[in-house]
Protein backbone atom coordinates (compact mmCIF):
# COMPACT_ATOMS: atom_id res chain seq x y z
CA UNK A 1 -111.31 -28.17 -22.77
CA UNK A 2 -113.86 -30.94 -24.03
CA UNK A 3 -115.15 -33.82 -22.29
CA UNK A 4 -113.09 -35.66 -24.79
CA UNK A 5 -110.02 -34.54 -23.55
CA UNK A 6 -110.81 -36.45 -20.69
CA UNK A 7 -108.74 -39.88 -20.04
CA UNK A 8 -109.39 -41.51 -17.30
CA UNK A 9 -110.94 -41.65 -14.19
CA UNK A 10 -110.28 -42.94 -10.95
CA UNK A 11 -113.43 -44.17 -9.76
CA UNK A 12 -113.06 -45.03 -5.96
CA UNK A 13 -112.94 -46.51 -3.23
CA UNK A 14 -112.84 -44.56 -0.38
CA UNK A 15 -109.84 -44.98 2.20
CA UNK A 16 -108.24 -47.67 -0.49
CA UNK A 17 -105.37 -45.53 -1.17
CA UNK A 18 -106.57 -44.19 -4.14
CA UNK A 19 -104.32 -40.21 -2.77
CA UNK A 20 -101.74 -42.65 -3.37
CA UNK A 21 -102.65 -43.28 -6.90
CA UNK A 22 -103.58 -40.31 -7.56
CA UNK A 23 -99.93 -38.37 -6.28
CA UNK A 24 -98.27 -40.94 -7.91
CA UNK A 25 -99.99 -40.02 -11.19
CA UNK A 26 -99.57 -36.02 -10.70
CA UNK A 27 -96.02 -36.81 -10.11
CA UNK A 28 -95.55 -37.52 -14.00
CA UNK A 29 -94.69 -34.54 -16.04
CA UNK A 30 -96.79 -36.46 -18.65
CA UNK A 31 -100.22 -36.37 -17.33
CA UNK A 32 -102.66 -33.89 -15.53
CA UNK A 33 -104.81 -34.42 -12.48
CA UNK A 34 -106.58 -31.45 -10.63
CA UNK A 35 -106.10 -31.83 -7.00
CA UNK A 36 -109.28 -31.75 -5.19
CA UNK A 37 -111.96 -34.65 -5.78
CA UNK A 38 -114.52 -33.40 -8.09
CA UNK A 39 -117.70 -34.87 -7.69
CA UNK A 40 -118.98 -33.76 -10.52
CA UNK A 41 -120.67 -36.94 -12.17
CA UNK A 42 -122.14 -37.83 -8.52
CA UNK A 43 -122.94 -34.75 -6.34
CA UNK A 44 -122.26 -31.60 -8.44
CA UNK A 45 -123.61 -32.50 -12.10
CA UNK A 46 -125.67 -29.29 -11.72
CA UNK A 47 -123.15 -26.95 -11.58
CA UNK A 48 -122.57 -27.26 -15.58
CA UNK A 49 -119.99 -28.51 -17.60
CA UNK A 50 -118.03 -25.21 -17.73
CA UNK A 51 -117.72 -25.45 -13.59
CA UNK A 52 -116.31 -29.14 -14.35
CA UNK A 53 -113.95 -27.49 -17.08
CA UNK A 54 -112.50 -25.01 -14.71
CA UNK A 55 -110.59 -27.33 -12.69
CA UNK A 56 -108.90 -28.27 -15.81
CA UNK A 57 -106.97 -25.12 -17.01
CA UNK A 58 -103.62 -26.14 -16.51
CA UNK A 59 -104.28 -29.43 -18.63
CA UNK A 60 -102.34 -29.42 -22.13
CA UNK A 61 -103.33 -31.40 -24.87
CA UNK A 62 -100.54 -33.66 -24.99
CA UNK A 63 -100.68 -34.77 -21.55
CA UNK A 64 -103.10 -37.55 -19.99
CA UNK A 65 -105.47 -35.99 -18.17
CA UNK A 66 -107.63 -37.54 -15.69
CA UNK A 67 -109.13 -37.51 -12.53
CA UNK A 68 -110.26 -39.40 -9.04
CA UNK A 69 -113.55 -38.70 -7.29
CA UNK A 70 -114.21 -41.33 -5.10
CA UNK A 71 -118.14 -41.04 -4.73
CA UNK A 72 -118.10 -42.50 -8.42
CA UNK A 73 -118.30 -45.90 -7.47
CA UNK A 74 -121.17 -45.97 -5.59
CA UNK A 75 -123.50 -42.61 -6.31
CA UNK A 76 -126.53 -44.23 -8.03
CA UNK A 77 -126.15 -42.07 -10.90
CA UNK A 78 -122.63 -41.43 -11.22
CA UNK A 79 -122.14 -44.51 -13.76
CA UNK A 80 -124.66 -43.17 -16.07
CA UNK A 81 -123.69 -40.15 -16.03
CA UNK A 82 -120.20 -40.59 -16.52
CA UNK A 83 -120.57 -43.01 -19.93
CA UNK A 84 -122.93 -40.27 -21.29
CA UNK A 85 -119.81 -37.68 -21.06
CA UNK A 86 -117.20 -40.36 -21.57
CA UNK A 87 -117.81 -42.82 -22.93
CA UNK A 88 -114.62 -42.85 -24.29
CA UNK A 89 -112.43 -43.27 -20.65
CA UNK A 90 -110.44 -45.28 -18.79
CA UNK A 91 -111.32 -46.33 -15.29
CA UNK A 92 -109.66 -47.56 -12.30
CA UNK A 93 -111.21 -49.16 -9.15
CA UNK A 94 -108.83 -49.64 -5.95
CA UNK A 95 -110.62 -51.44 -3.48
CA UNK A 96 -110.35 -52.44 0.27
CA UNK A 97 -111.13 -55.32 2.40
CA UNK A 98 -114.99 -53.93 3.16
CA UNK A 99 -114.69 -54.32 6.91
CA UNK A 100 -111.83 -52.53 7.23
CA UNK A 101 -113.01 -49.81 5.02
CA UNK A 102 -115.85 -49.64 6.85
CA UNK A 103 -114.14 -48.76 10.30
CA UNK A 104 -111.44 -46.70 8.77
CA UNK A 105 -114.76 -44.61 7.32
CA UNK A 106 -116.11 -44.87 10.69
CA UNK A 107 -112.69 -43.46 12.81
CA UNK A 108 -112.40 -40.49 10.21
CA UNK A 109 -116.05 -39.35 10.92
CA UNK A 110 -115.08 -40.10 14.93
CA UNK A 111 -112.04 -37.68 14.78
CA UNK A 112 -114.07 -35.15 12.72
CA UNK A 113 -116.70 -35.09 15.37
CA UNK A 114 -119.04 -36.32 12.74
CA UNK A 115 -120.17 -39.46 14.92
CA UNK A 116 -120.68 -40.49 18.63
CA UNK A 117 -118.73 -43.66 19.93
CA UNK A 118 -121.46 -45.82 19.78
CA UNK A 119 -119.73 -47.64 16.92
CA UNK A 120 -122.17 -50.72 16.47
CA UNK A 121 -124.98 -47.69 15.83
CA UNK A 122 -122.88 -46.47 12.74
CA UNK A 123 -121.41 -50.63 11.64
CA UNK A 124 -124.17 -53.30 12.97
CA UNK A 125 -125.54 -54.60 9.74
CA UNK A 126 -128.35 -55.58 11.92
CA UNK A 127 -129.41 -52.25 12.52
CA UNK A 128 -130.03 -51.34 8.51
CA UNK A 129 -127.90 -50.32 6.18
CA UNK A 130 -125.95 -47.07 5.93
CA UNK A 131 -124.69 -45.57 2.65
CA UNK A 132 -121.32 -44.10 3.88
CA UNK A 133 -120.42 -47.23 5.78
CA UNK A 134 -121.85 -50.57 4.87
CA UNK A 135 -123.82 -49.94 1.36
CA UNK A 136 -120.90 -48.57 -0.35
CA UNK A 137 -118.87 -51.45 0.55
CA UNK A 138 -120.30 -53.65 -1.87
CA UNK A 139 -118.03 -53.31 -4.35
CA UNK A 140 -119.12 -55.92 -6.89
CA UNK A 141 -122.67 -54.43 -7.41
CA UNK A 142 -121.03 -51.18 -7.81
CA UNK A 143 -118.72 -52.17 -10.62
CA UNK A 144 -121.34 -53.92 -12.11
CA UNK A 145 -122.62 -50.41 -13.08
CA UNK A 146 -119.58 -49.48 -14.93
CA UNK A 147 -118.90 -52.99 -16.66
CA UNK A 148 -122.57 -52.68 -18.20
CA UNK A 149 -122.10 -49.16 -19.77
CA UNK A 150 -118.18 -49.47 -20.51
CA UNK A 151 -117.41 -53.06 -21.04
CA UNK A 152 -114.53 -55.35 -18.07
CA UNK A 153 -111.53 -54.05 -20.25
CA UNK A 154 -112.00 -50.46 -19.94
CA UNK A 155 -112.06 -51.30 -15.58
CA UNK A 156 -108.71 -51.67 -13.74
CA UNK A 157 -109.74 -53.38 -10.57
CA UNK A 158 -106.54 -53.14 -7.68
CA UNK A 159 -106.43 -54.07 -4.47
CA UNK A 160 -105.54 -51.68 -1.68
CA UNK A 161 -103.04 -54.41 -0.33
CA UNK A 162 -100.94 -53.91 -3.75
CA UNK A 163 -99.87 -50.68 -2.26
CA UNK A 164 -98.04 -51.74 0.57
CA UNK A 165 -97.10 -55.21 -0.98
CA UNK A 166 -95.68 -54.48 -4.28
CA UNK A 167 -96.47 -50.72 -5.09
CA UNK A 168 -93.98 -50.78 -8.14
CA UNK A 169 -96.07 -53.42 -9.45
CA UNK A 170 -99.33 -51.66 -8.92
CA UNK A 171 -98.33 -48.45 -10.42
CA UNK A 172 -96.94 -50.83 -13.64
CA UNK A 173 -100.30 -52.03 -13.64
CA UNK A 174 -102.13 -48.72 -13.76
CA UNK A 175 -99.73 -47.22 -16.80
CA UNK A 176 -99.83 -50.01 -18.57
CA UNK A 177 -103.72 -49.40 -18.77
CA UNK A 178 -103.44 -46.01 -19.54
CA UNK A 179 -100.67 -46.56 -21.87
CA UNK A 180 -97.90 -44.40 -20.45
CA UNK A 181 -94.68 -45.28 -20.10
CA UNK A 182 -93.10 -46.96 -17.13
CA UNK A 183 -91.05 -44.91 -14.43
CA UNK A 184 -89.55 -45.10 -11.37
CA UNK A 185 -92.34 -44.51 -8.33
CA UNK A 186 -92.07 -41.14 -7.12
CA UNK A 187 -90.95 -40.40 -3.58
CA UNK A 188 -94.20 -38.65 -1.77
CA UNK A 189 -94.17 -35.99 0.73
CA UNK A 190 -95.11 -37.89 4.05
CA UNK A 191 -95.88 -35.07 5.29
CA UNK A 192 -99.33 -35.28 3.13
CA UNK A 193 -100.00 -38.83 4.25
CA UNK A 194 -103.11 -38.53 6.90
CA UNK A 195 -102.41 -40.46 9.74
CA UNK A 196 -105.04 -41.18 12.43
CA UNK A 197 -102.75 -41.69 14.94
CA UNK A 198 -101.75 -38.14 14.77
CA UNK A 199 -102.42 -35.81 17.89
CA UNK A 200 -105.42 -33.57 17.14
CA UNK A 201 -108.12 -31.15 18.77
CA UNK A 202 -110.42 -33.18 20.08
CA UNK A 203 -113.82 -32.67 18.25
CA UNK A 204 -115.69 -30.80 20.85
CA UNK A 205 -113.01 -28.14 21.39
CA UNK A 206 -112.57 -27.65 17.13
CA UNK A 207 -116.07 -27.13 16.86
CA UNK A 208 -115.86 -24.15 19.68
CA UNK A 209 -112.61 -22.80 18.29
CA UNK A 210 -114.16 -22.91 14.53
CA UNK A 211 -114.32 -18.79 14.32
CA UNK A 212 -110.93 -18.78 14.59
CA UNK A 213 -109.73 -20.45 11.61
CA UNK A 214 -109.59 -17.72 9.35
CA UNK A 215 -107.68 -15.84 11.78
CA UNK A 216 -104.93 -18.51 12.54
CA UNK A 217 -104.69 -19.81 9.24
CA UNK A 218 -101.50 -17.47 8.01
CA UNK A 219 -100.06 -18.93 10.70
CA UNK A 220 -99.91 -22.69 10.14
CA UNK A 221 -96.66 -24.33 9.94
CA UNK A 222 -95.24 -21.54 11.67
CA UNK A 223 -93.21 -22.46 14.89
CA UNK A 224 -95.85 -20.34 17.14
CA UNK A 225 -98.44 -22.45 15.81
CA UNK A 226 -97.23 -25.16 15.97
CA UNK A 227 -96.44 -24.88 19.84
CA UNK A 228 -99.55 -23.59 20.59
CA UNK A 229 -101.14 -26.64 19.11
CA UNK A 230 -99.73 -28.92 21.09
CA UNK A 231 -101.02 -27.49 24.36
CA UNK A 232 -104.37 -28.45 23.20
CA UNK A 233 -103.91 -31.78 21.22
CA UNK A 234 -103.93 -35.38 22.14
CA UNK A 235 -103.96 -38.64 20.38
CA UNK A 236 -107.35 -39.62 19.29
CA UNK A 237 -108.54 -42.90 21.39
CA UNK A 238 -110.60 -45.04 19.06
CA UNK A 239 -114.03 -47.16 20.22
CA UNK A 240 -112.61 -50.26 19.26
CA UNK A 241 -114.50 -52.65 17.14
CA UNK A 242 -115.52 -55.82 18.51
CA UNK A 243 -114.55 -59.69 17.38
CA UNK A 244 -118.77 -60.02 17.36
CA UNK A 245 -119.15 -57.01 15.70
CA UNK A 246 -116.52 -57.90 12.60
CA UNK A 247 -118.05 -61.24 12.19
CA UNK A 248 -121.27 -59.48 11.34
CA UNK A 249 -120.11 -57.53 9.25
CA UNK A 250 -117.95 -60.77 7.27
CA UNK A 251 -121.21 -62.07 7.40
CA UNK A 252 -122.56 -59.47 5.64
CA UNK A 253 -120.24 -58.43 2.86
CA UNK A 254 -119.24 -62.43 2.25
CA UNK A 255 -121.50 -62.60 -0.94
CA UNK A 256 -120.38 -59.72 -2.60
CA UNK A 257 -116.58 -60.15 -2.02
CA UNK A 258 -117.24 -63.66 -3.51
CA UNK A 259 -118.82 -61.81 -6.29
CA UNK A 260 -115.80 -59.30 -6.53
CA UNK A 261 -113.21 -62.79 -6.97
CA UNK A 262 -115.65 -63.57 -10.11
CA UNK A 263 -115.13 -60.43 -11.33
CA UNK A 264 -111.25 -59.47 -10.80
CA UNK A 265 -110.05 -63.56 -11.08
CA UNK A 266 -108.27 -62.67 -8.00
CA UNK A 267 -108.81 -64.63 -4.93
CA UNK A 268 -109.32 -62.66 -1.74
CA UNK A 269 -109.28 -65.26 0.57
CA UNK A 270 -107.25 -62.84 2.96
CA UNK A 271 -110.42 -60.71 3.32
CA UNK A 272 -112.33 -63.55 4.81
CA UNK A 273 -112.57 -63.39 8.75
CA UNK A 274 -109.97 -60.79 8.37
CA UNK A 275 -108.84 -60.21 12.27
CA UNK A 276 -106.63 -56.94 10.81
CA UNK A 277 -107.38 -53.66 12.84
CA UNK A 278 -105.81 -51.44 10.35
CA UNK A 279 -107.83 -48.37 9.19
């Protein structure tokens, strides 16, 4: 395996979807995708290129092989490092309404335990900037990166909305820019989709229970376990995020989504003042 072997790459964004893409994409016998997000160009360039190589094996040389790492689109270096491997590839960019990204971000580090329910703390532009929440957001800037080194016709720039609006359409777009064939979509496994509405151990209790998980973990999916972790699961009750709050933050991201319509030639007047919950 050679970095030249390499594709494409799905670039971000994070909670656009981009699983979606990516099972989609695994589902054709025709092209190869590693499961797990690498990092490698953003987070894990020092572990070599043979560690990047590894995840590879199964790949054949007449397959499309690719893969999605989400951190891409915003890890300072990521773009630079990326066109000095491949500078040859393919990218794709699915992206989501920034305030809504932002929250959906913010509710997955919530159920993890990660963060307190203090949401403005984690969200309130007016208390600085955070990386993982706000900063990352900016999707134009990022993309900028990548349009410098690679050029706008080697970036695919979807919308996470395509998804639930026209997904045949979407996934037309995305082969027709790696040049595969179309196909039918693929029916997923819901059973893989995350849901955040899903019952769970609340983050206090997982954290005290963590010793146990290599002893129960034979035993998920198994009727037992499963009826044992009911007894201690509820459904996750969110901090909400106020109307003040959101305007901030449209305040906030209203330049660069501008930007973003400049770049795509897609209007996203949807995204302004967006009053949608969904995370």
């Amino acid at each position: 395996m050679h970095f030249k072997d390499i594709d494409f790459i799905i670039i971000g964004a994070a909670k656009s979807a981009t699983t979606w893409l990516q099972q989609q994409l695994q589902a054709d016998p025709a092209v190869y995708m590693p499961d797990p997000e690498l990092h490698y160009f953003s987070r894990e360039y020092s572990r070599g290129q043979d560690w990047y190589f590894s995840h590879f094996d199964d790949a054949q040389r007449d397959r499309v092989v690719g893969e999605k790492s989400n951190s891409y689109l915003y890890e300072p270096d990521a773009a630079t490092r990326l066109h000095q491997d491949l500078p040859h590839v393919k990218l794709i960019a699915q992206l989501r309404n920034p305030v809504e990204r932002a929250y959906s971000s913010y509710c997955m580090r919530y159920r993890r335990g990660e963060v307190g329910a203090d949401i403005e703390n984690y969200l309130d532009p007016a208390l600085g900037e955070n990386l993982k929440y706000m900063i990352s957001g900016k999707f134009a800037s990022h993309l900028n990166a990548f349009i410098d080194l690679y050029g706008r016709d080697r970036l695919l720039i979807l919308f996470f909305e395509g998804v639930a609006q026209d997904p045949e359409r979407q996934m037309s777009l995305v082969r027709s820019h790696l040049r595969l064939p179309q196909r039918p979509l693929s029916e997923l496994d819901r059973g893989k989709v995350k849901d955040k509405k899903a019952p769970t151990v609340s983050p206090r209790l997982r954290k005290s229970l963590s010793w146990l998980k290599p002893i129960v973990r034979p035993l998920r999916g198994t009727s037992g376990f499963e009826a044992a972790r009911g007894l201690i699961t509820n459904e996750i009750q969110y901090p909400k995020m106020t109307d003040e709050l959101r305007h901030r933050l449209n305040d906030y991201y209203h330049p660069s989504i501008e930007a973003l319509e400049q770049m795509s030639g897609q209007s996203l007047d949807h995204w302004y003042g967006s009053a949608d919950r969904a995370s």
